[in-house]
Protein backbone atom coordinates (compact mmCIF):
# COMPACT_ATOMS: atom_id res chain seq x y z
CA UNK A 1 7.37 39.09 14.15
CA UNK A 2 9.39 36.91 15.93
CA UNK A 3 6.54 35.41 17.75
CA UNK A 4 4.81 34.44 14.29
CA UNK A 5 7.60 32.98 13.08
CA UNK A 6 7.87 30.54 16.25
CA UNK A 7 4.69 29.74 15.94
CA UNK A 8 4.71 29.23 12.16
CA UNK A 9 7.71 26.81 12.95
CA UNK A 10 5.94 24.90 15.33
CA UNK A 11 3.38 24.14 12.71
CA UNK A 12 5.89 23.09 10.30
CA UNK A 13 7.44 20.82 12.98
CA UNK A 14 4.15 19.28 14.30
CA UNK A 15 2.64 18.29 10.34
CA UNK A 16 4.42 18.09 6.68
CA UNK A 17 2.36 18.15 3.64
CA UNK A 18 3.83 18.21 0.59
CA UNK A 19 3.61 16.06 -2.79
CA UNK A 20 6.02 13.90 -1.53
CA UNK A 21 5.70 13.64 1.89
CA UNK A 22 2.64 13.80 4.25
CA UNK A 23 2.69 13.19 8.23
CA UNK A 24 1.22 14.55 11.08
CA UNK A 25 2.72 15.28 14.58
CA UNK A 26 3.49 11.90 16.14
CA UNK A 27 0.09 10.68 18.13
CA UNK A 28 -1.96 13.89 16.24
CA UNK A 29 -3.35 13.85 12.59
CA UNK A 30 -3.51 16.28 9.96
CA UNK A 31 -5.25 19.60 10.78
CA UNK A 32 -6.72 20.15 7.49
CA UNK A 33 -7.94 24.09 9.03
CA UNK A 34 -4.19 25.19 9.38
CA UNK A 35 -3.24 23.68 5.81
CA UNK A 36 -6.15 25.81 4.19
CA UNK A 37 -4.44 28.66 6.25
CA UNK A 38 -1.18 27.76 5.29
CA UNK A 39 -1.69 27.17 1.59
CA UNK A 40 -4.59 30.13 1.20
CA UNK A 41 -7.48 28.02 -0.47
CA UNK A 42 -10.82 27.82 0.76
CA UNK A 43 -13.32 25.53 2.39
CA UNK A 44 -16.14 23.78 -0.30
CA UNK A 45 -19.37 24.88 1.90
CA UNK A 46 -22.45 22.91 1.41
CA UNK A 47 -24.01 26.27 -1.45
CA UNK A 48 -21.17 24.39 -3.77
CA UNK A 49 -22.58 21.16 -2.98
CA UNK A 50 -26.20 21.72 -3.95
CA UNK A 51 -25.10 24.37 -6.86
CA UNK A 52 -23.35 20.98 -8.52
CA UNK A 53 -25.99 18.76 -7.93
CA UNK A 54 -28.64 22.17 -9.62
CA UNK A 55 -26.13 22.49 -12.33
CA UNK A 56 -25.87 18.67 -13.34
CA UNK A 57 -29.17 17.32 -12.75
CA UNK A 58 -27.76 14.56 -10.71
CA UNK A 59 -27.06 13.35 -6.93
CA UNK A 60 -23.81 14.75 -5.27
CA UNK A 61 -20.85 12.21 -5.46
CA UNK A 62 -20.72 10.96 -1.52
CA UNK A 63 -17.17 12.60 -2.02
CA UNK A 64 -18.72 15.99 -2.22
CA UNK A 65 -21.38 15.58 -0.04
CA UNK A 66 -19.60 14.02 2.80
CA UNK A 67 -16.90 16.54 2.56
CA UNK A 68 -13.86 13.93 1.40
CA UNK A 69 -13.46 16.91 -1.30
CA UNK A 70 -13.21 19.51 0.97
CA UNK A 71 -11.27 22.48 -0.39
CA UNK A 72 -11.05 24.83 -3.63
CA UNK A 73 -9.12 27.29 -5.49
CA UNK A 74 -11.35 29.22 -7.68
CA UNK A 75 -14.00 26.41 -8.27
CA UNK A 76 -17.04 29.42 -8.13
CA UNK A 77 -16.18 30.58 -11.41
CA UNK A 78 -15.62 27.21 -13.20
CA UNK A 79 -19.36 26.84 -12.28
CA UNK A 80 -19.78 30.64 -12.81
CA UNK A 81 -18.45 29.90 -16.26
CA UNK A 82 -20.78 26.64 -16.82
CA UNK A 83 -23.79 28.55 -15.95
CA UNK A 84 -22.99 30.94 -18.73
CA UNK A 85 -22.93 27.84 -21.26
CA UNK A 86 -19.07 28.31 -21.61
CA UNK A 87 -17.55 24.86 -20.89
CA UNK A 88 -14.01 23.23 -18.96
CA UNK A 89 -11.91 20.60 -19.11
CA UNK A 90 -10.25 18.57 -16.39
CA UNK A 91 -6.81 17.49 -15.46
CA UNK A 92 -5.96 15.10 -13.13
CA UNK A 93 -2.95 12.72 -12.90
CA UNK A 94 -1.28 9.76 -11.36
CA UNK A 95 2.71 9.26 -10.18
CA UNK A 96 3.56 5.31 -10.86
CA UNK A 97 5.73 4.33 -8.41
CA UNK A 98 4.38 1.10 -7.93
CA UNK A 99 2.71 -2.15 -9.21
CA UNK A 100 -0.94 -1.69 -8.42
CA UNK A 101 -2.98 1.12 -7.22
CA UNK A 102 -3.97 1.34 -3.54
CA UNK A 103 -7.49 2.78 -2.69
CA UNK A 104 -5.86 5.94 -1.60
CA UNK A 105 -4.75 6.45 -5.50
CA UNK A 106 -7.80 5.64 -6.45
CA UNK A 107 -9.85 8.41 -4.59
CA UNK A 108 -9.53 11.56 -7.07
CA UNK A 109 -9.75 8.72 -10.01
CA UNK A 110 -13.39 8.01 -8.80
CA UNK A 111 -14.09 11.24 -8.05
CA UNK A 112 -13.37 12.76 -11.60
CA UNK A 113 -15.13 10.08 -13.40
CA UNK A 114 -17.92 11.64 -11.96
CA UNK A 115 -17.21 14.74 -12.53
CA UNK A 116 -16.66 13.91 -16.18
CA UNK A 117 -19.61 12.24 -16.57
CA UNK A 118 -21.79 15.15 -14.62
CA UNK A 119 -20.52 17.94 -16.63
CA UNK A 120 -19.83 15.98 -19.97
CA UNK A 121 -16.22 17.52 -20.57
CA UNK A 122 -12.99 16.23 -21.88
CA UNK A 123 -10.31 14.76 -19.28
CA UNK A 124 -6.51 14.94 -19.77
CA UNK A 125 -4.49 12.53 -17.24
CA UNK A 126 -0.75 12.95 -16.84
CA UNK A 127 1.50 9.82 -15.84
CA UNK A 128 4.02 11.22 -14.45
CA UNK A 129 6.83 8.30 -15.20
CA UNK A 130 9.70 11.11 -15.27
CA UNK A 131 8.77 12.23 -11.81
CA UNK A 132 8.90 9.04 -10.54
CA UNK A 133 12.21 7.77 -12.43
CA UNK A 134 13.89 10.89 -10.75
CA UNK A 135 12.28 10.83 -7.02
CA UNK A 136 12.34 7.06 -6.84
CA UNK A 137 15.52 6.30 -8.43
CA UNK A 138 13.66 3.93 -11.20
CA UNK A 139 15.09 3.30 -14.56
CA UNK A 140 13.39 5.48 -17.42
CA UNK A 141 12.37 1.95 -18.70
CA UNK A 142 10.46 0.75 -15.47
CA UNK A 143 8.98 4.07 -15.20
CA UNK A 144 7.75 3.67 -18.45
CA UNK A 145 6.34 -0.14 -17.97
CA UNK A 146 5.06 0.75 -14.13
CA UNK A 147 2.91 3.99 -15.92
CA UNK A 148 1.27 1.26 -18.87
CA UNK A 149 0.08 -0.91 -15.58
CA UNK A 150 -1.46 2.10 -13.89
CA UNK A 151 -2.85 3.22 -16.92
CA UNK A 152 -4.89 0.13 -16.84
CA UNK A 153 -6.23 0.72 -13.41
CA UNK A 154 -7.53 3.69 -14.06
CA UNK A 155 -9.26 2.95 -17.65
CA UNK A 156 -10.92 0.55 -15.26
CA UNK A 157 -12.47 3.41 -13.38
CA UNK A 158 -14.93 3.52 -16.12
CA UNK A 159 -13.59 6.98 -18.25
CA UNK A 160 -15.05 7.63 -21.54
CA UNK A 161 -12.48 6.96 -24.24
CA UNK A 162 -14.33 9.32 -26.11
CA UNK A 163 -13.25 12.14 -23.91
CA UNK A 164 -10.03 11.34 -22.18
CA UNK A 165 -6.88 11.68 -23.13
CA UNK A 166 -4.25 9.51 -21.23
CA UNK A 167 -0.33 10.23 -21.50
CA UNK A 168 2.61 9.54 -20.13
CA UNK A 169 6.03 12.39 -19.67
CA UNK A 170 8.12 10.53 -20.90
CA UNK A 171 6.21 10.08 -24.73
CA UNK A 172 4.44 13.53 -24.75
CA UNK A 173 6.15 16.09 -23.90
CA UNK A 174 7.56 18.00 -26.41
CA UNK A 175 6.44 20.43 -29.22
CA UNK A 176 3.48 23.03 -27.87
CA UNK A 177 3.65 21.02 -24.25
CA UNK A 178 7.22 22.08 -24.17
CA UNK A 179 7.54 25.50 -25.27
CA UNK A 180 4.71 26.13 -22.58
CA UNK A 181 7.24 24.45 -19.60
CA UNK A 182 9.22 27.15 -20.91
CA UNK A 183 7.55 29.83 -20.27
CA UNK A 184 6.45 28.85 -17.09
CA UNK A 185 10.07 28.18 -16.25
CA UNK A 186 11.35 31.64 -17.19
CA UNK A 187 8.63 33.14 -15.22
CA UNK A 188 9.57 30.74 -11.30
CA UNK A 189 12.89 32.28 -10.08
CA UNK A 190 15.54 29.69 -7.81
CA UNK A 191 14.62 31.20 -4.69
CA UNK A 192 10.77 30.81 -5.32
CA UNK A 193 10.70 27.35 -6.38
CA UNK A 194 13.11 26.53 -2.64
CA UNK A 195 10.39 28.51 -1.04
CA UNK A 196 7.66 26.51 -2.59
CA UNK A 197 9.12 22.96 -2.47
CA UNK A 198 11.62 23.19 0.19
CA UNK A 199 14.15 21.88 -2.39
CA UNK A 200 18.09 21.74 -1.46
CA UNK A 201 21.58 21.70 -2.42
CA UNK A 202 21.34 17.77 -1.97
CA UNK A 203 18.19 17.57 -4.79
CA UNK A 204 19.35 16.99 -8.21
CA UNK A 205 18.81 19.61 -10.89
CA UNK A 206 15.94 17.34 -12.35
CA UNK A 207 13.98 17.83 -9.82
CA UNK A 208 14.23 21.63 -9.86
CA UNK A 209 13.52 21.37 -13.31
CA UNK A 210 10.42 19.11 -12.90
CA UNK A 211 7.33 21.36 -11.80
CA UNK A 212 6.58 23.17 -14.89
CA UNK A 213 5.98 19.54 -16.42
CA UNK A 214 2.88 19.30 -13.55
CA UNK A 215 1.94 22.70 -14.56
CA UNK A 216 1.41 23.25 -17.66
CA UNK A 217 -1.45 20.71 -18.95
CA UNK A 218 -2.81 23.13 -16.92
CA UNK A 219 -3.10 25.30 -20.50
CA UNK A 220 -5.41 24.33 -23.24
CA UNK A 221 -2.29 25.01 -25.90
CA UNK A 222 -0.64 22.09 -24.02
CA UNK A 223 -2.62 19.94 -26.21
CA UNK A 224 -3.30 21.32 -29.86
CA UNK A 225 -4.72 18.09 -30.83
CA UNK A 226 -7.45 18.91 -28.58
CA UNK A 227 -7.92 22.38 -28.00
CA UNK A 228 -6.56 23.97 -30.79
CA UNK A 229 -8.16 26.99 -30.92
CA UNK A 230 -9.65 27.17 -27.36
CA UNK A 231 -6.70 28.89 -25.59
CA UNK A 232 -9.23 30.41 -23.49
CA UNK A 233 -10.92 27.45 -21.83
CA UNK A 234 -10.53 27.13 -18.01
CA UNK A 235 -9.12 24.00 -16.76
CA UNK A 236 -10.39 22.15 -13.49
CA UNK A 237 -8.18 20.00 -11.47
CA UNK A 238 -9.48 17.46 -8.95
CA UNK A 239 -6.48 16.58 -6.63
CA UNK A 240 -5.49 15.42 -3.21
CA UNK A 241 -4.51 18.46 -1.11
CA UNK A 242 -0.43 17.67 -0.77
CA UNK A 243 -0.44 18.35 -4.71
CA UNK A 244 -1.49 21.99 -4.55
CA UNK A 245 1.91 23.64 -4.31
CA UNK A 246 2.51 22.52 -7.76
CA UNK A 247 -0.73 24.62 -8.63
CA UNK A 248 -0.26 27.67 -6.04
CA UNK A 249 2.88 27.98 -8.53
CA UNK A 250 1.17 27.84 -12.02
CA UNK A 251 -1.81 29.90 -10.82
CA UNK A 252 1.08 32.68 -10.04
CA UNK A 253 2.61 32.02 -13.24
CA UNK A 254 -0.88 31.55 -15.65
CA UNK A 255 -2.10 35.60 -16.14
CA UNK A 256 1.68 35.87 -16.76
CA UNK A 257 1.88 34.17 -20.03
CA UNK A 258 -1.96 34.52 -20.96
CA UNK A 259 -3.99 31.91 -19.12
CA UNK A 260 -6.80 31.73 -16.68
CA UNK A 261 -5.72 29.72 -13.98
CA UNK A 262 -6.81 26.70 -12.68
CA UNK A 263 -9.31 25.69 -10.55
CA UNK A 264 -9.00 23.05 -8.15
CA UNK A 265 -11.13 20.86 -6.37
CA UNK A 266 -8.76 19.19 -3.26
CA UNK A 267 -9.83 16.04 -1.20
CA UNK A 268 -8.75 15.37 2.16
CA UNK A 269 -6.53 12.20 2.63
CA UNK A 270 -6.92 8.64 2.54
CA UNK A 271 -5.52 7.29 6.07
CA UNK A 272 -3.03 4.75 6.69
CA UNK A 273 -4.93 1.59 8.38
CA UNK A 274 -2.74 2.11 11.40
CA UNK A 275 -4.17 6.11 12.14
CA UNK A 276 -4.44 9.47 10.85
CA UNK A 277 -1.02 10.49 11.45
CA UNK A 278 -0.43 10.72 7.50
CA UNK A 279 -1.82 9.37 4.00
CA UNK A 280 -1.40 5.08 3.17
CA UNK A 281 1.46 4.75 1.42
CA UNK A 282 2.87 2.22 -1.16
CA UNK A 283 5.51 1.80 0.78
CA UNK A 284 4.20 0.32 3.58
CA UNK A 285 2.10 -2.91 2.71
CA UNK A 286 -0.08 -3.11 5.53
CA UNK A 287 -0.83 0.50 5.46
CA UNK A 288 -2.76 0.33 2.26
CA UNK A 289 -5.41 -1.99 0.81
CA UNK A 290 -4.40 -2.16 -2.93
CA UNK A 291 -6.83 -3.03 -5.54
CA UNK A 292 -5.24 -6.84 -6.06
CA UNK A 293 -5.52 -7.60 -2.44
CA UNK A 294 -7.45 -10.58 -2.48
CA UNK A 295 -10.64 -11.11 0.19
CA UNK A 296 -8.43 -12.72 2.16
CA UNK A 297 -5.78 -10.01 2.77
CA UNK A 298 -8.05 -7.24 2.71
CA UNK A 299 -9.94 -9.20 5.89
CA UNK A 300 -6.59 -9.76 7.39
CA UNK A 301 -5.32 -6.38 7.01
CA UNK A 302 -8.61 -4.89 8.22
CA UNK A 303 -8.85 -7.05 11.42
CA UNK A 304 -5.47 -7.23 12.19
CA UNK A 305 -4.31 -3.56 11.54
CA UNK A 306 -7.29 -1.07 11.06
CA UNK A 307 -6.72 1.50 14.05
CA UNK A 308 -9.89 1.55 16.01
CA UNK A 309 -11.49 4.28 18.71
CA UNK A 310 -13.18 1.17 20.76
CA UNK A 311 -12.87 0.24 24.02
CA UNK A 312 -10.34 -2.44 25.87
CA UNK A 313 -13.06 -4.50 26.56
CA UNK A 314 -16.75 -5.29 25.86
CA UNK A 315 -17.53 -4.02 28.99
CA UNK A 316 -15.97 -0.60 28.96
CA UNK A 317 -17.31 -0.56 24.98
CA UNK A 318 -20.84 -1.30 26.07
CA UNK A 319 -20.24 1.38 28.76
CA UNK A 320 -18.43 4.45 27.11
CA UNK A 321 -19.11 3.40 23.30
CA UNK A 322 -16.49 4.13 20.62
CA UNK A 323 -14.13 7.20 19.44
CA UNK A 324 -15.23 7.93 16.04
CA UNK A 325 -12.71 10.61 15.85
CA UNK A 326 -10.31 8.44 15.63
CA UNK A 327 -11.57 5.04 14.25
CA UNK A 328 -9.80 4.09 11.18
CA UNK A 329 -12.96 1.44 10.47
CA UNK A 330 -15.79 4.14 10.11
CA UNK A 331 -13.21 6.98 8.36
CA UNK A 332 -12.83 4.10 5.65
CA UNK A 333 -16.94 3.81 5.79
CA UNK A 334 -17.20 7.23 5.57
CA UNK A 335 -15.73 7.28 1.52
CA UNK A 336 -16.82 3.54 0.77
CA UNK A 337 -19.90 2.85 2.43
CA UNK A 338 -22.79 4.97 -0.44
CA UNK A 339 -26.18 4.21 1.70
CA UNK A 340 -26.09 7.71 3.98
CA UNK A 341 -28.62 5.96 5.96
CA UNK A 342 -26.68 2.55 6.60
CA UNK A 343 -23.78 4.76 7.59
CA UNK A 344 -25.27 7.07 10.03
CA UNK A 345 -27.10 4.08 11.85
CA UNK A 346 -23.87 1.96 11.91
CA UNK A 347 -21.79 5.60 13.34
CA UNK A 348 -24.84 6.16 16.19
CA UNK A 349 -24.62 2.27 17.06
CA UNK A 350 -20.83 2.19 17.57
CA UNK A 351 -20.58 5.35 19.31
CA UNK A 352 -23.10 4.49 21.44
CA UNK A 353 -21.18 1.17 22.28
CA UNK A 354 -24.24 -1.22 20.80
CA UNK A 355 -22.42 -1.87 18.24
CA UNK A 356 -18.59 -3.57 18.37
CA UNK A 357 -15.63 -3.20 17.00
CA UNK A 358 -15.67 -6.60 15.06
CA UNK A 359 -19.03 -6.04 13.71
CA UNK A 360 -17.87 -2.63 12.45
CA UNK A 361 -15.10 -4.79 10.44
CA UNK A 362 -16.96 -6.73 9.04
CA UNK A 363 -19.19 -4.60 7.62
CA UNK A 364 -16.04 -2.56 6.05
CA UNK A 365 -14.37 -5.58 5.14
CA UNK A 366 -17.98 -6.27 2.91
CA UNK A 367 -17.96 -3.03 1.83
CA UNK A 368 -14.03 -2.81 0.44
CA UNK A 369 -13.85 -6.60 -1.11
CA UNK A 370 -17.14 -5.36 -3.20
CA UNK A 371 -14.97 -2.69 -4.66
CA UNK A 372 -11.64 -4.12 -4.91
CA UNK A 373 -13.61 -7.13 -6.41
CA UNK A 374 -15.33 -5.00 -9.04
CA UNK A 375 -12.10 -3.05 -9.58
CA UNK A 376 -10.61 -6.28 -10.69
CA UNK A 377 -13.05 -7.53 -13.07
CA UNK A 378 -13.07 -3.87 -14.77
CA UNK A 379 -9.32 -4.18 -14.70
CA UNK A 380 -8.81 -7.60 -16.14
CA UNK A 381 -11.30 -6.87 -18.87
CA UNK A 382 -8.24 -3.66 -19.96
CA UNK A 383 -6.15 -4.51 -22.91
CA UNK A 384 -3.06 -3.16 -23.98
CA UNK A 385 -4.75 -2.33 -26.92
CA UNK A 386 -7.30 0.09 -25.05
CA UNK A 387 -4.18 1.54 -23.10
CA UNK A 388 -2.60 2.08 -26.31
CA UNK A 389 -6.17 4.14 -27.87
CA UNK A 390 -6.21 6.23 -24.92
CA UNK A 391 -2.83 7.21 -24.55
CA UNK A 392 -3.00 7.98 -28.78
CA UNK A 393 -2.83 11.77 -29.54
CA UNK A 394 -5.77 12.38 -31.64
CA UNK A 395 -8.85 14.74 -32.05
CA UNK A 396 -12.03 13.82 -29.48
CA UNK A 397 -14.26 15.27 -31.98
CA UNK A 398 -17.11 14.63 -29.11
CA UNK A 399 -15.63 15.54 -25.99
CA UNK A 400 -18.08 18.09 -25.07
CA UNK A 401 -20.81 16.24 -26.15
């Protein structure tokens, strides 16, 4: 006994993932096989893969196929459920802490757009302002203004207005959405939530308080202006994988108070430019590429502190070729770059040391002004108008249309 707990301990010392902090072992990177141990979900093998793309009629997002979305709670009987004509809904969310997205943010954004679109099912996001007003130490009111500014980024991912519902804590919650945090509350004892979260006699009682507000648009009855009615419709949740102790708690809690529980669909994470030691971070500028980085910065950034697995010099490159493993350049190709072909050729070339480092940076710093370019032109063309009809509660009268 003793023995497993030293060596659970060492674990715990060598990575922490957890929604609000991710890092690796100094010099290592995440080990993505011990947190599906750890947290008890399971790998997406490639039968889930070519069940979507049978199910939908369409090509696998190059999330899905290239295994960025990589683990699952449950997600066999969402599709179990779709094959028998019964339909979902998804949930996904965003916590503004900051001024712009950075690609990292944007990952399960992207990803559930297509999911959305594939499936043809209503979306609920959550902008979690009252999270981030009581981890950050924001004022309610810049919460507030910082969650109407990410709201526009991600209307610029291309949702259907006819399906989505956008909304933030601090104007929602209440009525139906409340007395479900309730329940869910009554049901997570002190000690479980500490175990869960690591929470301490430091934390303030608002964050104890906060997890059933992550939980429970988990639950169709969260929203009767959507789903009156459909209490019994399973919800799917595409997330990054430091998010699913919030959900390893409500799927605990869900057959408790009547619910299926969720299903979730968890990606790996987006890497800091400088390694694979943790996730980019807001916090850290020159970790992150954000999405109003002009050409300029994003070539700067890229050439100046991308982490990269080539050699010392051309001669050594030409002779030993490059650490993919490692190279921050291709990981970045590997979610950005969509020609399978392109990216295969350019990941035999480097390794092979035909190709260089520079030329490999160039080609990503193509690849990433494209999309932050196109993200900005969907972006600019966002009103406050169009934040304000999403974020309106009202019937979708189409949504699974």
């Amino acid at each position: 006994m003793e023995k497993i707990e030293d060596k659970n301990r060492q674990q715990e010392e060598e990575q922490v993932v957890n929604p609000w902090e991710v890092s690796a072992k100094e010099g290592g990177k995440i080990d993505y096989d011990k947190l599906i141990d750890k947290f008890g979900c399971q790998r997406l093998d490639q039968s889930f893969v070519d069940r979507v793309q049978r199910l939908t009629c369409r090509p696998p997002h190059v999330f899905l196929r290239r295994g960025i979305f990589f683990a699952h709670r449950d997600f066999n009987d969402i599709l179990d459920a779709y094959e028998r004509g019964e339909k979902f809904y998804l949930y996904t969310g965003r916590g503004p802490s900051s001024e712009a997205l950075h690609l990292g943010h944007l990952i399960p954004f992207m990803f559930t757009k297509y999911l959305q679109d594939a499936f043809k099912v209503p979306l609920v996001i959550q902008l979690t302002d009252d999270e981030k007003c009581m981890w950050k130490n924001l004022s309610v009111e810049e919460s507030q203004r910082l969650a109407r500014e990410n709201a526009k980024d991600i209307i610029a991912c291309g949702f259907d207005i006819s399906k989505t519902f956008i909304f933030s804590d601090f104007d929602y919650v209440g009525g139906a959405f409340y007395k479900n945090m309730v329940k869910v509350a009554k049901c997570v004892t002190y000690n479980k939530v500490v175990g869960i979260f690591g929470f301490t006699g430091e934390d303030h009682i608002g964050k104890v308080s906060f997890p059933p507000v992550q939980a429970v648009p988990s639950f169709p009855s969260s929203f009767p202006h959507l789903f009156s009615g459909k209490d019994n419709l399973r919800c799917l949740i595409p997330c990054a994988i430091d998010q699913d102790p919030y959900f390893r708690m409500t799927r605990d809690v869900a057959p408790r108070i009547g619910y299926h529980k969720p299903a979730l669909i968890e990606s790996l994470f987006f890497p800091a430019l400088q390694g694979e030691t943790g996730k980019m971070s807001a916090s850290d500028p020159n970790s992150a590429i954000y999405v109003t980085d002009s050409a300029k910065d994003i070539k700067h950034k890229v050439n100046k502190h991308a982490f990269t697995g080539g050699q010392e010099s051309i001669e050594k490159h030409r002779q030993y070729g490059a650490n993919l493993e490692v190279d921050i350049p291709i990981k970045y190709l590997n979610f950005f770059l969509e020609d399978d072909a392109e990216l295969e050729h350019i990941k035999k070339e480097y390794g092979a040391g035909r190709m260089l480092t520079g030329e490999v940076k160039k080609r990503l710093t193509e690849v990433l002004t494209e999309l932050v370019e196109r993200h900005r032109r969907a972006r600019a063309a966002v009103t406050d108008e169009m934040v304000d009809a999403f974020m309106a509660v009202r019937p979708l009268p189409n949504m699974f249309d």
